[in-house]
C-alpha atoms as a PDB file:
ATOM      1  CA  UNK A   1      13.365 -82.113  -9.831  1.00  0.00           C
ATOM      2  CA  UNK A   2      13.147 -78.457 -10.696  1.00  0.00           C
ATOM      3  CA  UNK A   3      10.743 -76.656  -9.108  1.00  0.00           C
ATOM      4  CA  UNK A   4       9.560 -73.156 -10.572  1.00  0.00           C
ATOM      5  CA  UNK A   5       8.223 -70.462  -8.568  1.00  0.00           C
ATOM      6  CA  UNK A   6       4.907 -71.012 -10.229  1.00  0.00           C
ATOM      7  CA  UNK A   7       4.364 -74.502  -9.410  1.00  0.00           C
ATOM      8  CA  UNK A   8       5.096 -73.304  -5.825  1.00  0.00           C
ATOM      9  CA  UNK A   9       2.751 -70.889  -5.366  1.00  0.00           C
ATOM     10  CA  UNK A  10       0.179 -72.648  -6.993  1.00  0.00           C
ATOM     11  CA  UNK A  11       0.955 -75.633  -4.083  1.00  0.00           C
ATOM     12  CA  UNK A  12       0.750 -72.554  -1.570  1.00  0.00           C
ATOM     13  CA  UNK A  13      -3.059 -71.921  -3.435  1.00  0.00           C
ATOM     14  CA  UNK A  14      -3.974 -75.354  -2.685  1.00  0.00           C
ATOM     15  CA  UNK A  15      -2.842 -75.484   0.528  1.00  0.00           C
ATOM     16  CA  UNK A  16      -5.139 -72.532   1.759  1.00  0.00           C
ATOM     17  CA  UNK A  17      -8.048 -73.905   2.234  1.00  0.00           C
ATOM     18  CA  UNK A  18      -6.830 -76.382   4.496  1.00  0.00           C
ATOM     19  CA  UNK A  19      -5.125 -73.787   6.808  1.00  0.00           C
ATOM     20  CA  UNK A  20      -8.398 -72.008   7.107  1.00  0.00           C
ATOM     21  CA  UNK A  21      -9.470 -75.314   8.511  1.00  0.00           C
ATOM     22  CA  UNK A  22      -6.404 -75.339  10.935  1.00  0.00           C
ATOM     23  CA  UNK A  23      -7.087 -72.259  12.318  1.00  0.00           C
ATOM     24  CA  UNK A  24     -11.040 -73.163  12.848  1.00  0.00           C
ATOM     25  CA  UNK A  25      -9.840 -75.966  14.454  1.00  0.00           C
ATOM     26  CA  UNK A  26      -7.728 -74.540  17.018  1.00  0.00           C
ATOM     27  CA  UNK A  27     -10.202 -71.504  17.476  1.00  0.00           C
ATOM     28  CA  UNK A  28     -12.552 -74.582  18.565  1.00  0.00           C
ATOM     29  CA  UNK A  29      -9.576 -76.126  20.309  1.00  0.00           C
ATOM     30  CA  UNK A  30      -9.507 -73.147  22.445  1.00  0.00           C
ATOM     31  CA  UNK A  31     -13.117 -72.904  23.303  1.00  0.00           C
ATOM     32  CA  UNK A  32     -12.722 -76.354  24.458  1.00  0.00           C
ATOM     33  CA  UNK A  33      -9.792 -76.166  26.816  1.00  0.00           C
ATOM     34  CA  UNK A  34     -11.668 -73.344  28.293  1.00  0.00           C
ATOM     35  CA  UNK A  35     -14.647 -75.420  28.786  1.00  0.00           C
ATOM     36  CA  UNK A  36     -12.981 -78.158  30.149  1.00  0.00           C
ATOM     37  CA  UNK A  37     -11.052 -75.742  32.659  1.00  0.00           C
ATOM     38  CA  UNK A  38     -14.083 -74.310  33.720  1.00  0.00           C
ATOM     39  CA  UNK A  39     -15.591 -77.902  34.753  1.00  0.00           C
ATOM     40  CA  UNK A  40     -12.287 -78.546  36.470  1.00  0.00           C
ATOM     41  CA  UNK A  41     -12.569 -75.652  38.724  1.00  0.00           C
ATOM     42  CA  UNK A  42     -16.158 -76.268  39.134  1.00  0.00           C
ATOM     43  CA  UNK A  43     -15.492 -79.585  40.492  1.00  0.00           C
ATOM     44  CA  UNK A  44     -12.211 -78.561  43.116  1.00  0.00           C
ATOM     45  CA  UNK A  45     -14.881 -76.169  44.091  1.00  0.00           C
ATOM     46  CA  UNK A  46     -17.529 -79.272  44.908  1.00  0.00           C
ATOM     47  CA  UNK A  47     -14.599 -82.113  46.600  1.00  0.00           C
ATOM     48  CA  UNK A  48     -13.387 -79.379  48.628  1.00  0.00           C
ATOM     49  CA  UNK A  49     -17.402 -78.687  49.889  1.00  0.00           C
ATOM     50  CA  UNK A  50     -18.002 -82.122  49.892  1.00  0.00           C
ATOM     51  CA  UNK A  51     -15.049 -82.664  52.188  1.00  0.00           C
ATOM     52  CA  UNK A  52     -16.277 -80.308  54.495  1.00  0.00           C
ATOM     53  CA  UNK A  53     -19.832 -81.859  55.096  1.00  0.00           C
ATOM     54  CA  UNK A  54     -21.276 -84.579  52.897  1.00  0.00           C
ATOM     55  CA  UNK A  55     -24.595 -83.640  50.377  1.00  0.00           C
ATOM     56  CA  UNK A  56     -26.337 -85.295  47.569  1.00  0.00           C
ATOM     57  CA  UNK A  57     -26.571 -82.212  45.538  1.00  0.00           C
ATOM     58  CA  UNK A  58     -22.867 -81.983  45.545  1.00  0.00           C
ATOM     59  CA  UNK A  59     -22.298 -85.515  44.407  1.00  0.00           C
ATOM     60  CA  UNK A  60     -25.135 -85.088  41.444  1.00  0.00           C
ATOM     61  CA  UNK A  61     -23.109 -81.983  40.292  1.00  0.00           C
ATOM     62  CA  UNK A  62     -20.021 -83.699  40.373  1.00  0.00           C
ATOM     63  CA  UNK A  63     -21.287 -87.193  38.466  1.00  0.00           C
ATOM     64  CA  UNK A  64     -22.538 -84.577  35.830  1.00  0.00           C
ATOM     65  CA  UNK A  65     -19.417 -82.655  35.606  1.00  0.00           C
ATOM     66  CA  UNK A  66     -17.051 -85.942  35.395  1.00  0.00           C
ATOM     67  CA  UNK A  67     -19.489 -86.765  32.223  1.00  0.00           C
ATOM     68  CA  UNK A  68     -18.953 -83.514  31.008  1.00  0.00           C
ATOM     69  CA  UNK A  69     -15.274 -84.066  31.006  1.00  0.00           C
ATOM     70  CA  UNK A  70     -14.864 -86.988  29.418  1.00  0.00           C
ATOM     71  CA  UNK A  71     -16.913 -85.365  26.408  1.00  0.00           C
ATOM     72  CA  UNK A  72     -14.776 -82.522  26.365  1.00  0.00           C
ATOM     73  CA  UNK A  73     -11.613 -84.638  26.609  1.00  0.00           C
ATOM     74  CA  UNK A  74     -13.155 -86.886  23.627  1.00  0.00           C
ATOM     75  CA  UNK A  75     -14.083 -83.720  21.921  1.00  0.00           C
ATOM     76  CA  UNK A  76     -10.418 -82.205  22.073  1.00  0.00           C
ATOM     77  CA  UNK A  77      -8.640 -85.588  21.113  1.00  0.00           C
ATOM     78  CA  UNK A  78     -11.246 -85.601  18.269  1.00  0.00           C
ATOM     79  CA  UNK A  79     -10.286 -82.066  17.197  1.00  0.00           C
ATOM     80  CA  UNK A  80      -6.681 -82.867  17.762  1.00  0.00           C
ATOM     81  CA  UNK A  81      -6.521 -85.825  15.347  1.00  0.00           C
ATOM     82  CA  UNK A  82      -8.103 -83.935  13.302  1.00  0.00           C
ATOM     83  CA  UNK A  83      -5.737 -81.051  13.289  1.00  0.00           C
ATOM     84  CA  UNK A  84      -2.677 -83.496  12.670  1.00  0.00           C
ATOM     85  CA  UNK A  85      -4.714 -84.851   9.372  1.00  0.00           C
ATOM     86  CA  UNK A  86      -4.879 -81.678   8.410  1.00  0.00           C
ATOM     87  CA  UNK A  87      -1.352 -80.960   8.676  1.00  0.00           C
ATOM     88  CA  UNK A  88      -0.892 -84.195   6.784  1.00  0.00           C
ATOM     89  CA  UNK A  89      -2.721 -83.059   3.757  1.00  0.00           C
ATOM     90  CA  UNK A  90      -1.014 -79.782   3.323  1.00  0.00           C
ATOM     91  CA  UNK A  91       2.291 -81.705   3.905  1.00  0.00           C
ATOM     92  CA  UNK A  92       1.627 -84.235   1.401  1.00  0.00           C
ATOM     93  CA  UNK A  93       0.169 -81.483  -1.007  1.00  0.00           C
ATOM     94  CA  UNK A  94       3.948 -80.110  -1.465  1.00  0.00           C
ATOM     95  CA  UNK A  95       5.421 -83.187  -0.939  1.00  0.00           C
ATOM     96  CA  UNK A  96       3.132 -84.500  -3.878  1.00  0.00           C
ATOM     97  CA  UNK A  97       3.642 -81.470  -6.232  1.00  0.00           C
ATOM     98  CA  UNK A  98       7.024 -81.165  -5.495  1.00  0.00           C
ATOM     99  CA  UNK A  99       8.255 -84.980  -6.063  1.00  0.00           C
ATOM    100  CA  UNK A 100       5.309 -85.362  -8.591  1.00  0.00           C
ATOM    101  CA  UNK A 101       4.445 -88.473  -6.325  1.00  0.00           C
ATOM    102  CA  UNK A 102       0.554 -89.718  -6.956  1.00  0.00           C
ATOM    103  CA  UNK A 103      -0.219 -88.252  -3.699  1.00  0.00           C
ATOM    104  CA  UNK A 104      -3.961 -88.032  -4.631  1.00  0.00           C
ATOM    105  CA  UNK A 105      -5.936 -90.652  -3.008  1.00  0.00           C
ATOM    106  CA  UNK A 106      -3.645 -90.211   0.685  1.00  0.00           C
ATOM    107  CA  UNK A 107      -4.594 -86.527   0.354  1.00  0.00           C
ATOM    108  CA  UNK A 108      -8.347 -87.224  -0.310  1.00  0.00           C
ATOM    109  CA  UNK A 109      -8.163 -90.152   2.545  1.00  0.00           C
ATOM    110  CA  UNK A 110      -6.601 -87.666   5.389  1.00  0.00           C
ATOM    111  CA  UNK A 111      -8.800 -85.440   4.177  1.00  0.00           C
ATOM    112  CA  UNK A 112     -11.896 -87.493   4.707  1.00  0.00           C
ATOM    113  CA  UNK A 113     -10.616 -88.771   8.252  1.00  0.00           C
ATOM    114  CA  UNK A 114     -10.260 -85.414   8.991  1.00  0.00           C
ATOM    115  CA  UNK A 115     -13.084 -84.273   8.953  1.00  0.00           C
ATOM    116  CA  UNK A 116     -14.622 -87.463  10.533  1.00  0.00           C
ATOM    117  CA  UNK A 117     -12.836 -86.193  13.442  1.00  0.00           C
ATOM    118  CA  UNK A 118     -14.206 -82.557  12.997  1.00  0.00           C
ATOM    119  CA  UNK A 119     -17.553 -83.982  12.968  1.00  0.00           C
ATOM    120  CA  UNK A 120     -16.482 -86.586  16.034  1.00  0.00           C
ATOM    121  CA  UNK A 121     -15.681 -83.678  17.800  1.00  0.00           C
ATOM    122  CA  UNK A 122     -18.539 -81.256  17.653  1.00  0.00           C
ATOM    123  CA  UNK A 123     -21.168 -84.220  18.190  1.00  0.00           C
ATOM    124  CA  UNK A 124     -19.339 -84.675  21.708  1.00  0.00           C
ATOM    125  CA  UNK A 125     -19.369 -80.638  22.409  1.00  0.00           C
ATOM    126  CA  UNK A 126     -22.731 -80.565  21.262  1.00  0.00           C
ATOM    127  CA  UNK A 127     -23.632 -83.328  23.711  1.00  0.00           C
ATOM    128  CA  UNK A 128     -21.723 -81.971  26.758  1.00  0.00           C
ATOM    129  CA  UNK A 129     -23.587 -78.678  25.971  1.00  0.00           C
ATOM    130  CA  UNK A 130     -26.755 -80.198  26.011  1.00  0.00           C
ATOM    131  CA  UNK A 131     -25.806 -81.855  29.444  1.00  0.00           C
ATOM    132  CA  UNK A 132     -24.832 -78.649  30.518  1.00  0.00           C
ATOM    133  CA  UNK A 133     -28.015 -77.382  29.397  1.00  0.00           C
ATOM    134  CA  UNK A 134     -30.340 -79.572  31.455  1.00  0.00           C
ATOM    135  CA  UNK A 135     -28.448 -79.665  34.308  1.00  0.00           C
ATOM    136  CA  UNK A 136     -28.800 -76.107  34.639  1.00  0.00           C
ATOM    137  CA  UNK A 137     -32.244 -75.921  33.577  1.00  0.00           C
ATOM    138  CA  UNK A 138     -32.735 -78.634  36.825  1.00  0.00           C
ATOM    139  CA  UNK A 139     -30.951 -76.946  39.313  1.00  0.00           C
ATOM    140  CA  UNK A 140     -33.458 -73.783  38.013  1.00  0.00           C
ATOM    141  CA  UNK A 141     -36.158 -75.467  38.475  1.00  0.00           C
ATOM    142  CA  UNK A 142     -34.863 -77.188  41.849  1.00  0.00           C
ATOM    143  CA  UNK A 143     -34.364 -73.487  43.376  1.00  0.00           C
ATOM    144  CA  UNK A 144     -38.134 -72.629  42.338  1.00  0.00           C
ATOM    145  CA  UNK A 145     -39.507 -74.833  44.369  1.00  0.00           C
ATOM    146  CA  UNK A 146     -37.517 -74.351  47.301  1.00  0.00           C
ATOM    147  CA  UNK A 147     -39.163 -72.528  50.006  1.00  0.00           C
ATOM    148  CA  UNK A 148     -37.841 -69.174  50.431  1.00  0.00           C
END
């Protein structure tokens, strides 16, 4: 097993692509988590009203803002999975060229899952942004109507 500089660096080629992925990944990791701690101070905000004195608007919000967090929390275990595949491939990728182990189709499999859990994930953010969306766009159009 002698391993030249060349056949390392050539590994390290390889392997960049997939580390661009990583680090889109976390960026999006990151806008999650944010999300998601938005919604949770959102919603201390509405149990502490809603302790105070009972309303139906409150509840509403909060039913829309549990949804919303389970999304996000799919959404960042999606990403997450997906980060660890990633991490996978580019381990396997030296592990492969470095043992000369037939690596191929594992790499090519994590790769694939990985990216069904890129795609996983930005189906549920794009769905808890649309629920964000309308909810906002109701509570608009709630306030116009409202008697001032």
């Amino acid at each position: 097993m002698n391993i030249q500089i060349s056949d390392i660096g050539h590994v390290i080629q390889l392997a960049i692509a997939p580390v661009f992925l990583l680090t889109g990944v976390a960026t999006k990791l990151t806008v999650l988590t944010n999300r998601l701690a938005r919604i949770i101070d959102r919603t201390r905000v509405l149990e502490d009203r809603l302790k105070v004195s009972p309303n139906a608007e409150f509840s509403a919000e909060l039913e829309t803002l549990y949804t919303r967090s389970h999304l996000v929390n799919t959404a960042i275990a999606s990403s997450t999975a997906c980060g660890l595949l990633v991490c996978l491939v580019i381990a396997m990728l030296f592990l492969g060229d470095t043992t000369n182990l037939p690596l191929d189709q594992y790499i090519a499999g994590l790769f694939v899952f990985a990216m069904i859990g890129l795609i996983s994930s930005f189906v549920y953010f794009l769905r808890e942004v649309f629920i964000a969306s309308r909810f906002m766009r109701m509570q608009h159009l709630l306030s116009l109507q409202q008697p001032r």
